[in-house]
N, C-alpha and C. Protein backbone atom coordinates (compact mmCIF):
# COMPACT_ATOMS: atom_id res chain seq x y z
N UNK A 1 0.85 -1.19 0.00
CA UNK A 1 0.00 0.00 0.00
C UNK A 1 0.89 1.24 0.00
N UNK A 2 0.34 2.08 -0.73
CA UNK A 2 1.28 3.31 -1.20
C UNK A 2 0.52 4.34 0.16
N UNK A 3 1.81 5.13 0.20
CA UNK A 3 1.41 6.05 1.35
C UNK A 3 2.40 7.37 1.49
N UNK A 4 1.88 8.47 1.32
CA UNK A 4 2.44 9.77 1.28
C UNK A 4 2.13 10.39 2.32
N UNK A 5 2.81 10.71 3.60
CA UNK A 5 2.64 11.38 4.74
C UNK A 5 3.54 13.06 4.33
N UNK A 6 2.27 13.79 4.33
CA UNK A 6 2.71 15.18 4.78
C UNK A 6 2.90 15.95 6.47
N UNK A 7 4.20 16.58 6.23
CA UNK A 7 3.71 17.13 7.92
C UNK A 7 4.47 18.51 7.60
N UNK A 8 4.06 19.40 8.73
CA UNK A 8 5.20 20.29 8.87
C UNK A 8 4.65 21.85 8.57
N UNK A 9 2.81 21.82 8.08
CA UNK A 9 2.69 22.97 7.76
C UNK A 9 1.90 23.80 9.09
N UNK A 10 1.63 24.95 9.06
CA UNK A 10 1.19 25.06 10.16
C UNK A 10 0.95 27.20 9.60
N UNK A 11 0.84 27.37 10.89
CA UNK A 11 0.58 29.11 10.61
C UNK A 11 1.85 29.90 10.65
N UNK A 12 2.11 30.55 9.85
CA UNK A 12 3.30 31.68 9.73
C UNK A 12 3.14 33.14 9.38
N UNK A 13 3.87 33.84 10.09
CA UNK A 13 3.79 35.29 9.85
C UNK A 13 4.56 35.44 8.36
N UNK A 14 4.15 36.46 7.39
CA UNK A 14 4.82 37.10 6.56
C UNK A 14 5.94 37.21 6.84
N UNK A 15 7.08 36.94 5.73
CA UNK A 15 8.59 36.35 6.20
C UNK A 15 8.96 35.91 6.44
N UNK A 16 8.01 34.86 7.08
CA UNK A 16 8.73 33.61 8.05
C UNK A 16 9.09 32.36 7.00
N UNK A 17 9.32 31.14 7.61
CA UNK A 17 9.95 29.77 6.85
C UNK A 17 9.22 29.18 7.66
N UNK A 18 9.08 28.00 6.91
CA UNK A 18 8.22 26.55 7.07
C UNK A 18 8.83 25.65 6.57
N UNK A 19 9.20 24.19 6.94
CA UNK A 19 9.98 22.91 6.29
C UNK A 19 8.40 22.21 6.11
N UNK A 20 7.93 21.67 4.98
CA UNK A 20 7.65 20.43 4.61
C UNK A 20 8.13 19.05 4.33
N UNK A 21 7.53 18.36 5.13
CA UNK A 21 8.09 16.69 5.02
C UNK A 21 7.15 15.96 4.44
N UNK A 22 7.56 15.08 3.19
CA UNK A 22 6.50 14.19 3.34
C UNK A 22 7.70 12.73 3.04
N UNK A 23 6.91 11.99 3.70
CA UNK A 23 7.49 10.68 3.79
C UNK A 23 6.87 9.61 3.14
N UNK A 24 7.82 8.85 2.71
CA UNK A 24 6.80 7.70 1.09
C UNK A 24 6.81 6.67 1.66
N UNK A 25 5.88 5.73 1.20
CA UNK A 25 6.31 4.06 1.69
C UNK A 25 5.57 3.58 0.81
N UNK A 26 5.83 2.71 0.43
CA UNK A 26 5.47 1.34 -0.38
C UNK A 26 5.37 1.38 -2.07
N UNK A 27 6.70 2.36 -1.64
CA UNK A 27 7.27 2.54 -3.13
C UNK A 27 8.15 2.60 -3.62
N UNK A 28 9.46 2.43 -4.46
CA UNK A 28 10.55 2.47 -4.35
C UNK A 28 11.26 4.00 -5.30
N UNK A 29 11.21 4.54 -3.78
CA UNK A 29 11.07 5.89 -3.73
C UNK A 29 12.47 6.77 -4.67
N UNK A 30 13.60 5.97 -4.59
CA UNK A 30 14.13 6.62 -5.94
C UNK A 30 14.06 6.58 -7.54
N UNK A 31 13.16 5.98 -7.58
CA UNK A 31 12.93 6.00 -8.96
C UNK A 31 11.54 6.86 -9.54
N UNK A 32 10.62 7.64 -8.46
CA UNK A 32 10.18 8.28 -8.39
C UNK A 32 10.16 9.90 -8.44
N UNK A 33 9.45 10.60 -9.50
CA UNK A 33 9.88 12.18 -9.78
C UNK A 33 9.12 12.57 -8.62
N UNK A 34 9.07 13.45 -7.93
CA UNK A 34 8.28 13.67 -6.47
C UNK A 34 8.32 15.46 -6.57
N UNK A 35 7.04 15.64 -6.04
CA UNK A 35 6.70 17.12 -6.49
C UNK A 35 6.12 17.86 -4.82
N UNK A 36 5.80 18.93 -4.84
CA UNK A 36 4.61 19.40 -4.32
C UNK A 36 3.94 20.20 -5.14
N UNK A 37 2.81 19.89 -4.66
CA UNK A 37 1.69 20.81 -5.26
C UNK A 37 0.79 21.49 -4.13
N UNK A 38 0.00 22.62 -4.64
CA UNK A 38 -0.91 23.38 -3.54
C UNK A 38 -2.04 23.73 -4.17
N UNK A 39 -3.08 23.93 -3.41
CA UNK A 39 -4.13 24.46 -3.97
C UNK A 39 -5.02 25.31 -2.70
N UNK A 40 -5.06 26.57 -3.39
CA UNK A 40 -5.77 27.57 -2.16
C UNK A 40 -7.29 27.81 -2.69
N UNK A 41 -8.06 28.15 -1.55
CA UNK A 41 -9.19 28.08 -1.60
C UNK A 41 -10.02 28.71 -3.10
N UNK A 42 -11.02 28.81 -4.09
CA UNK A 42 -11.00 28.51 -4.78
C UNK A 42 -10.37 28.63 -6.53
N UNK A 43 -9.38 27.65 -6.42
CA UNK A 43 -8.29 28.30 -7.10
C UNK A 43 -8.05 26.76 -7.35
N UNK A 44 -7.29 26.06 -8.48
CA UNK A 44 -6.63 25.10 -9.54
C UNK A 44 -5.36 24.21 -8.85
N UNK A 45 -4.97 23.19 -8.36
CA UNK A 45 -4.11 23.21 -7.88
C UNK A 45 -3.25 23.02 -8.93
N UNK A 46 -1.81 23.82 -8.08
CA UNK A 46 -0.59 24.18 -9.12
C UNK A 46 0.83 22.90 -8.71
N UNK A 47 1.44 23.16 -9.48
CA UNK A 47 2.87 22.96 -9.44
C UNK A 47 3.43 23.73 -8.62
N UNK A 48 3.94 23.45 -7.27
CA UNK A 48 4.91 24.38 -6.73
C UNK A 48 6.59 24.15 -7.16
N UNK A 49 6.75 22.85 -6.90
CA UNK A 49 8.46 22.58 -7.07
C UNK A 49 8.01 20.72 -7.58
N UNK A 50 9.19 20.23 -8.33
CA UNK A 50 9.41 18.90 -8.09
C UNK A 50 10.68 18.72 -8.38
N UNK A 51 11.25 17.32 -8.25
CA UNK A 51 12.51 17.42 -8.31
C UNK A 51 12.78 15.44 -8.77
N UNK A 52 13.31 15.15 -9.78
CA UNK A 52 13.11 14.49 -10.38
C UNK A 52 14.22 13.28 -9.87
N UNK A 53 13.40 12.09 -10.31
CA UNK A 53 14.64 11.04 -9.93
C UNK A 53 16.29 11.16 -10.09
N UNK A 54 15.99 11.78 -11.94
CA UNK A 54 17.30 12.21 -11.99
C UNK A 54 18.00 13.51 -11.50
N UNK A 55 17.67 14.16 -10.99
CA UNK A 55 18.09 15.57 -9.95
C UNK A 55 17.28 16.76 -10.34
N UNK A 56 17.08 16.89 -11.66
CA UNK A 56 16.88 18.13 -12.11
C UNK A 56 15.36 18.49 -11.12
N UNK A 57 15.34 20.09 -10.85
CA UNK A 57 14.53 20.83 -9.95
C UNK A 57 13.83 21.35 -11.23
N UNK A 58 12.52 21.81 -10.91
CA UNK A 58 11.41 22.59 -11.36
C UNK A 58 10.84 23.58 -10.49
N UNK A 59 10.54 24.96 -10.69
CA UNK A 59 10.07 25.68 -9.65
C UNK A 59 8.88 26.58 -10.16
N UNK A 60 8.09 26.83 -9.91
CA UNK A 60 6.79 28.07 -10.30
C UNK A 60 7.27 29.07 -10.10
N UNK A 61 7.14 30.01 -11.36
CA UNK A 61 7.90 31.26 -11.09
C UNK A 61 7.42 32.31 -9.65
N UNK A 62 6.71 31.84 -8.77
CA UNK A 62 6.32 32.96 -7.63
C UNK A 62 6.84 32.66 -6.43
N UNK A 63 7.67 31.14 -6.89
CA UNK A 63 8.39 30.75 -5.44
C UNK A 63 9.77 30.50 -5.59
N UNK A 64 10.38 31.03 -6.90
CA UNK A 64 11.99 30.69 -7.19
C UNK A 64 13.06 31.97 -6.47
N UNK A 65 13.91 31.29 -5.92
CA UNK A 65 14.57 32.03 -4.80
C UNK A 65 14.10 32.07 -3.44
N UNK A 66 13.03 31.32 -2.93
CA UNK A 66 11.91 31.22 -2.22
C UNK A 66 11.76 29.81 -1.47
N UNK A 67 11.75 29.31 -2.38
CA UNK A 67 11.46 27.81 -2.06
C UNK A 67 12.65 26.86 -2.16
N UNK A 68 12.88 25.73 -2.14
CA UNK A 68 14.04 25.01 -2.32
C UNK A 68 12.92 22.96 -1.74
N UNK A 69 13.34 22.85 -3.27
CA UNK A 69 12.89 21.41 -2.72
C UNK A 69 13.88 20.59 -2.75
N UNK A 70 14.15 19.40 -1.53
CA UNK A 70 15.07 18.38 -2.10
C UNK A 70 14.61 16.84 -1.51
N UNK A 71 15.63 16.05 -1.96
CA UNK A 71 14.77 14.83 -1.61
C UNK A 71 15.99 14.05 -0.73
N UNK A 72 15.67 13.04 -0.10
CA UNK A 72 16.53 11.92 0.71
C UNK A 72 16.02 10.96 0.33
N UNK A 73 16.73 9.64 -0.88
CA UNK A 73 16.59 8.64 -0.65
C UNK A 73 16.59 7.51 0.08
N UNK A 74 17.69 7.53 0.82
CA UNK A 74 18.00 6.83 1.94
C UNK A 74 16.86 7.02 2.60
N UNK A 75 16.07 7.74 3.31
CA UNK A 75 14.64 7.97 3.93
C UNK A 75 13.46 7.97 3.82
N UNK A 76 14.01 7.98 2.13
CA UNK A 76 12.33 8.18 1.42
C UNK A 76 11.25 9.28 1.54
N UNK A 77 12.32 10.08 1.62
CA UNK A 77 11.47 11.75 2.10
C UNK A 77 11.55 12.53 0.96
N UNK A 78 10.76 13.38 0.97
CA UNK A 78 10.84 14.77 0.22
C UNK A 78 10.86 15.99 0.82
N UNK A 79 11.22 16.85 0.85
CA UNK A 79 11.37 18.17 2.05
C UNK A 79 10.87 19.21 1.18
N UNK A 80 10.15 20.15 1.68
CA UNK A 80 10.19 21.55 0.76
C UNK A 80 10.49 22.89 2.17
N UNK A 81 11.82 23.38 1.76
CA UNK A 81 11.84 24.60 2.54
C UNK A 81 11.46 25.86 1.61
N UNK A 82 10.76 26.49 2.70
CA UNK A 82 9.70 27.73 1.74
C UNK A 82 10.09 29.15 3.17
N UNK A 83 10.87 29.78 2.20
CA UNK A 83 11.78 31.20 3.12
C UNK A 83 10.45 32.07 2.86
N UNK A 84 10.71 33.46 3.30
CA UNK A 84 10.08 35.05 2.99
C UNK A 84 8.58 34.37 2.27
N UNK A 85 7.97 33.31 3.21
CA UNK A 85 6.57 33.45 3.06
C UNK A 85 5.75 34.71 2.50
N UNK A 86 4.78 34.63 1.91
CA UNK A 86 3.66 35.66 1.56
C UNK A 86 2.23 35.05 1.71
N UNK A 87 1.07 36.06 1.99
CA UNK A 87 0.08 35.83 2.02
C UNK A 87 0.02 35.17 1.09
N UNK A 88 0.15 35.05 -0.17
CA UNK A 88 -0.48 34.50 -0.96
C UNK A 88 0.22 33.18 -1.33
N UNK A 89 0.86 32.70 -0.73
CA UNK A 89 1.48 31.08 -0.56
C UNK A 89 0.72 30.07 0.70
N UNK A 90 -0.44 30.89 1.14
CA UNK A 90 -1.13 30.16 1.67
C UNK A 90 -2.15 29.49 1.04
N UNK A 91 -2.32 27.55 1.32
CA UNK A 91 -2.59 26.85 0.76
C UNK A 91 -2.83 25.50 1.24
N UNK A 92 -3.19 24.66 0.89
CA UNK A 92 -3.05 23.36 1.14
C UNK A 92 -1.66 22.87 -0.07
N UNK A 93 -0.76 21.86 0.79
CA UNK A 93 0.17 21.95 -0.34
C UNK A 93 0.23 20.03 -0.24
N UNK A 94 0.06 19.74 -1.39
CA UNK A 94 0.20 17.96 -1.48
C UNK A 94 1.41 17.97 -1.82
N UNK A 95 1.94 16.36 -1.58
CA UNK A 95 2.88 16.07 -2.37
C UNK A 95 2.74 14.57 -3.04
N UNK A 96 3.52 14.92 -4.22
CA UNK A 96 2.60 13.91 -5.25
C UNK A 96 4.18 13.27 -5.72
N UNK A 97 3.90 11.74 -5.58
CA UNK A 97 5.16 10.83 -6.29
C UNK A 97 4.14 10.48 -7.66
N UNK A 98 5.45 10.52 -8.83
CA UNK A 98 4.98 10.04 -10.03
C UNK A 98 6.23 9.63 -11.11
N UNK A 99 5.60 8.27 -11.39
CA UNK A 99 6.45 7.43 -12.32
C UNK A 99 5.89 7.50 -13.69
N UNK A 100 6.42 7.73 -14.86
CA UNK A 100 5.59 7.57 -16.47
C UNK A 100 6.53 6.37 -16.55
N UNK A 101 6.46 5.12 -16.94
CA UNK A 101 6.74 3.65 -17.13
C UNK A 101 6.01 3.50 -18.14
N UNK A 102 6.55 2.47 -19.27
CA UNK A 102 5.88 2.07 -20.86
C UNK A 102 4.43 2.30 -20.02
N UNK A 103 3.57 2.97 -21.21
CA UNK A 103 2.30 1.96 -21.48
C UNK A 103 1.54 2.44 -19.50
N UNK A 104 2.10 2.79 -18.57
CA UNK A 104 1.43 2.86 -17.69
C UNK A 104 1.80 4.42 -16.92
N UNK A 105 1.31 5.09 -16.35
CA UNK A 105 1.25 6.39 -15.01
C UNK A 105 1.29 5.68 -13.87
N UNK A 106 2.11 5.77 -13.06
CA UNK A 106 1.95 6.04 -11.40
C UNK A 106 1.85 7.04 -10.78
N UNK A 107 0.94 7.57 -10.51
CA UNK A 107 0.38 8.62 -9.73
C UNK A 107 -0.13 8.73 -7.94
N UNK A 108 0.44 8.74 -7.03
CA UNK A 108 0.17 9.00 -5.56
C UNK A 108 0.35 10.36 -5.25
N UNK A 109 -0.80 10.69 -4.39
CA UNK A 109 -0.77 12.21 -3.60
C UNK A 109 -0.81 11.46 -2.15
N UNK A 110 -0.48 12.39 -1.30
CA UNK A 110 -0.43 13.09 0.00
C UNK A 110 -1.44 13.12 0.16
N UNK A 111 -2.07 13.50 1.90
CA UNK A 111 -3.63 14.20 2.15
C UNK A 111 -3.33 15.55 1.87
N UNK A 112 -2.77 16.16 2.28
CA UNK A 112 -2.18 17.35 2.15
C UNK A 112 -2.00 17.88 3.57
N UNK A 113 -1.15 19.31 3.29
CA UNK A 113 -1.09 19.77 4.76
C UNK A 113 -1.25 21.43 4.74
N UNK A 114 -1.77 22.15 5.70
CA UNK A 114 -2.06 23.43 5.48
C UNK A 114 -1.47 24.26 5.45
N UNK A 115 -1.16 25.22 4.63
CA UNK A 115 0.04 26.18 5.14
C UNK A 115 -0.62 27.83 5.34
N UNK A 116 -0.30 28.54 6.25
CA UNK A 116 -1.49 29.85 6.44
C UNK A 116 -0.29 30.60 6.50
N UNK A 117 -0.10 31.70 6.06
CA UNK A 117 0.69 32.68 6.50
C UNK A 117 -0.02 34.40 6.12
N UNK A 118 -0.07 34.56 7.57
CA UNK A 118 -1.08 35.30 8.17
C UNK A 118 -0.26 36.25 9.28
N UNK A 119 -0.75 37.42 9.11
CA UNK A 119 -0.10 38.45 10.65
C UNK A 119 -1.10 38.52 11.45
């Protein structure tokens, strides 16, 4: 059974930093491109960062210089540190493992976790 544990979001003042964790299991987590995504109230959920089996990073242009995703295989984690918060990076933020393999998609999300940044 596949399983994406998010933790780590919580309420922040403007400026502040937040670490996201999410932790994988029952997957063999380096061969997996692993992302986060967010979606704020009613609004599309986006691409924030992912960062691919083979290293290369992806970032949304409103969080580059901002954000920083990386991953631990050995742990099977994904981390997202997110600096100089803004109101408007408040969100629910998933994180989503995904494999394209011949002929098939692997697709797993997270429940998600909340992120508020609020004065």
């Amino acid at each position: 059974q596949v399983q994406l544990v998010e933790s780590g979001g919580g309420l922040v003042q403007p400026g502040g930093s937040l670490r996201l964790s999410c932790a994988a299991s029952g997957i063999i987590f380096s061969i997996y491109d692993m992302g986060w995504y967010r979606q704020a109230p009613g609004k599309q959920r986006e691409l924030v960062a992912n960062r691919r089996s083979g290293g290369t990073t992806n970032y949304v242009d409103s969080v580059k210089g901002r954000f920083t995703i990386s991953r631990d295989n050995a742990k099977n984690t994904v981390y997202l540190q997110m600096n100089s918060l803004k109101p408007e990076d408040t969100a629910v933020y998933y994180c989503n493992a995904r494999l394209n393999a011949p002929l098939t998609l692997y697709e797993y999300w997270g429940q998600g976790t909340q992120v508020t940044v609020s004065s």
